[in-house]
C-alpha atoms as a PDB file:
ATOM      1  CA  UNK A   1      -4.511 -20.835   7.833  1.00  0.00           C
ATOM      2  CA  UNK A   2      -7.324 -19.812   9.566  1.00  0.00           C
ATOM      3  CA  UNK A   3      -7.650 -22.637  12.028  1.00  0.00           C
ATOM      4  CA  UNK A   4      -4.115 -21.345  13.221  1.00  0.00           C
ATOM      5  CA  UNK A   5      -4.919 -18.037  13.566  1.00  0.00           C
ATOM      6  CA  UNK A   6      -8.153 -18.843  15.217  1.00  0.00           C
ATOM      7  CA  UNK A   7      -5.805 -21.184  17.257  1.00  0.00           C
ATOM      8  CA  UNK A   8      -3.531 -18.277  18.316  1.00  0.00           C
ATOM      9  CA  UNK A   9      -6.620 -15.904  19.684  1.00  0.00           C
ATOM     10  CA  UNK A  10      -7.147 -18.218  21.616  1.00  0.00           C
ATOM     11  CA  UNK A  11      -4.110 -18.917  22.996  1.00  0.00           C
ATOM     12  CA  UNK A  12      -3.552 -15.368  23.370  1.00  0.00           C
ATOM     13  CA  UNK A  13      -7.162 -14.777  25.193  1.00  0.00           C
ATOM     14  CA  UNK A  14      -6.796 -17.580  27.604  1.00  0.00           C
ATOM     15  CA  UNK A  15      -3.579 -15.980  28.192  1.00  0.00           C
ATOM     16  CA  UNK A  16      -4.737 -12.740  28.879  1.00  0.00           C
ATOM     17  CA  UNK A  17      -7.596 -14.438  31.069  1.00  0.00           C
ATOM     18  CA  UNK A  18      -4.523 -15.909  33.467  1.00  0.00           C
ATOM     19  CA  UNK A  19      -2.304 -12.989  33.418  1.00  0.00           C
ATOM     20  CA  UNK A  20      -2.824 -11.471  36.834  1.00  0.00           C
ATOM     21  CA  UNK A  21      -1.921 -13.450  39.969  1.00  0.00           C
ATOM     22  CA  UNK A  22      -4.650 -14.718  42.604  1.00  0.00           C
ATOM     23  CA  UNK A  23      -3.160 -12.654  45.509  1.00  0.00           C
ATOM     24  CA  UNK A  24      -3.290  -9.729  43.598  1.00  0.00           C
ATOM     25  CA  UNK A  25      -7.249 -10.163  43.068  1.00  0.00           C
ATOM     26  CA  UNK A  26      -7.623 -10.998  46.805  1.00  0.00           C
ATOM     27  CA  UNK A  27      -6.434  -7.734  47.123  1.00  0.00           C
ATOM     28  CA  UNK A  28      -8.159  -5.412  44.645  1.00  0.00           C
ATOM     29  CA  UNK A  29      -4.430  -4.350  43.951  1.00  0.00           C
ATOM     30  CA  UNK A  30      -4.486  -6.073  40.422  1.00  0.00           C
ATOM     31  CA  UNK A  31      -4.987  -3.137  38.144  1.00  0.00           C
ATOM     32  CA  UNK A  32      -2.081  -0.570  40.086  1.00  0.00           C
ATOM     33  CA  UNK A  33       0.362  -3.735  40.587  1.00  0.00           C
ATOM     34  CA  UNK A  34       0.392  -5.099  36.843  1.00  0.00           C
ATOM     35  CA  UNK A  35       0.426  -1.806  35.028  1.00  0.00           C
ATOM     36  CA  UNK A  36       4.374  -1.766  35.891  1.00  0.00           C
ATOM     37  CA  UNK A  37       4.509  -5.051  33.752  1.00  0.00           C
ATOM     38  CA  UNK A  38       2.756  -3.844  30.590  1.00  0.00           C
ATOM     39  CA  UNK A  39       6.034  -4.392  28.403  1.00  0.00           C
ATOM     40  CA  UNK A  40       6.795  -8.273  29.889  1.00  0.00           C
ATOM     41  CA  UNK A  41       3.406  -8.840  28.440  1.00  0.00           C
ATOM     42  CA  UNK A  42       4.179  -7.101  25.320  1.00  0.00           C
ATOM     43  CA  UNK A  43       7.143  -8.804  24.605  1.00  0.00           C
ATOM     44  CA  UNK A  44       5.859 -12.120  25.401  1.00  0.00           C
ATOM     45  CA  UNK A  45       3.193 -11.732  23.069  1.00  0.00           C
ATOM     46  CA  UNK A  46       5.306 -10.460  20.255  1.00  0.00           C
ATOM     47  CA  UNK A  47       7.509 -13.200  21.208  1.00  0.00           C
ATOM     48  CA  UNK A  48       5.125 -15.671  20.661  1.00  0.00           C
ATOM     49  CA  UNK A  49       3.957 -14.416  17.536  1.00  0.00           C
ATOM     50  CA  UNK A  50       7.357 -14.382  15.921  1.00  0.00           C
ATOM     51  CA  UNK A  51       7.510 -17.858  16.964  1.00  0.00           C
ATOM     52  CA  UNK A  52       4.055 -18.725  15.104  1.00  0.00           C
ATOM     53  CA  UNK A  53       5.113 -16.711  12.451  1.00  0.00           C
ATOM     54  CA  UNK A  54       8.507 -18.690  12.005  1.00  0.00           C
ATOM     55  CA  UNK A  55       6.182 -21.652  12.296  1.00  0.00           C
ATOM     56  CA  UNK A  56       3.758 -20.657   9.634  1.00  0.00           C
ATOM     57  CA  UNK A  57       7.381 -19.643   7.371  1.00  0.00           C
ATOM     58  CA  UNK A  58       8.921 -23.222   7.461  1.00  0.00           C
ATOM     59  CA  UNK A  59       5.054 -24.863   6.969  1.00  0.00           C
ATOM     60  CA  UNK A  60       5.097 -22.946   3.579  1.00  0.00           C
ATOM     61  CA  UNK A  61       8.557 -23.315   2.416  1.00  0.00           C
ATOM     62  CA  UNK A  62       8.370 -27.075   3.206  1.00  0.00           C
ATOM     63  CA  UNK A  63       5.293 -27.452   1.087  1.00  0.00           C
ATOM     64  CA  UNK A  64       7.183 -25.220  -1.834  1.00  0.00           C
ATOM     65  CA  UNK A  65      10.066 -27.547  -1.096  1.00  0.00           C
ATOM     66  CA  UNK A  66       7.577 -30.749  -1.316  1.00  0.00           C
ATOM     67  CA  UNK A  67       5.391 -29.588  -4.541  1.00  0.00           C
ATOM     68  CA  UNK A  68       9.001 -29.176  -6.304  1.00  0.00           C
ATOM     69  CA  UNK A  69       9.850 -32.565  -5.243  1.00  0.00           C
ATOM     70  CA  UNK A  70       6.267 -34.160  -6.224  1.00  0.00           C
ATOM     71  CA  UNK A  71       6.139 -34.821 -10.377  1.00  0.00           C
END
């Protein structure tokens, strides 16, 4: 369990680390032009969190599933 949420920091990180565009940096611009596009980010990252969280949801009833299945 920890491996996968170590996993998703860094997922999330590297994300964060590639969120704003080249051209905008060229620019100095990056800060005023992405603060108009705080909520994609927001969503995608809740997005992808429900997503590892449905993940981590079927991993554990699966098991419960196979342990009732194992004598």
């Amino acid at each position: 369990m920890i491996r996968v949420v170590l996993m998703i920091l860094a997922l999330v990180a590297l994300g964060l680390g590639l969120a704003p565009g080249t051209e905008a940096l060229q620019t100095g611009d990056a800060p005023r032009q992405m603060r108009h596009f705080w909520h994609v980010f927001a969503a995608y990252a809740l997005a992808w969190l429900l997503v590892f969280g449905w993940a981590a949801s079927i991993a554990r009833r699966l098991k419960r599933v196979e342990d009732r299945l194992d004598p």
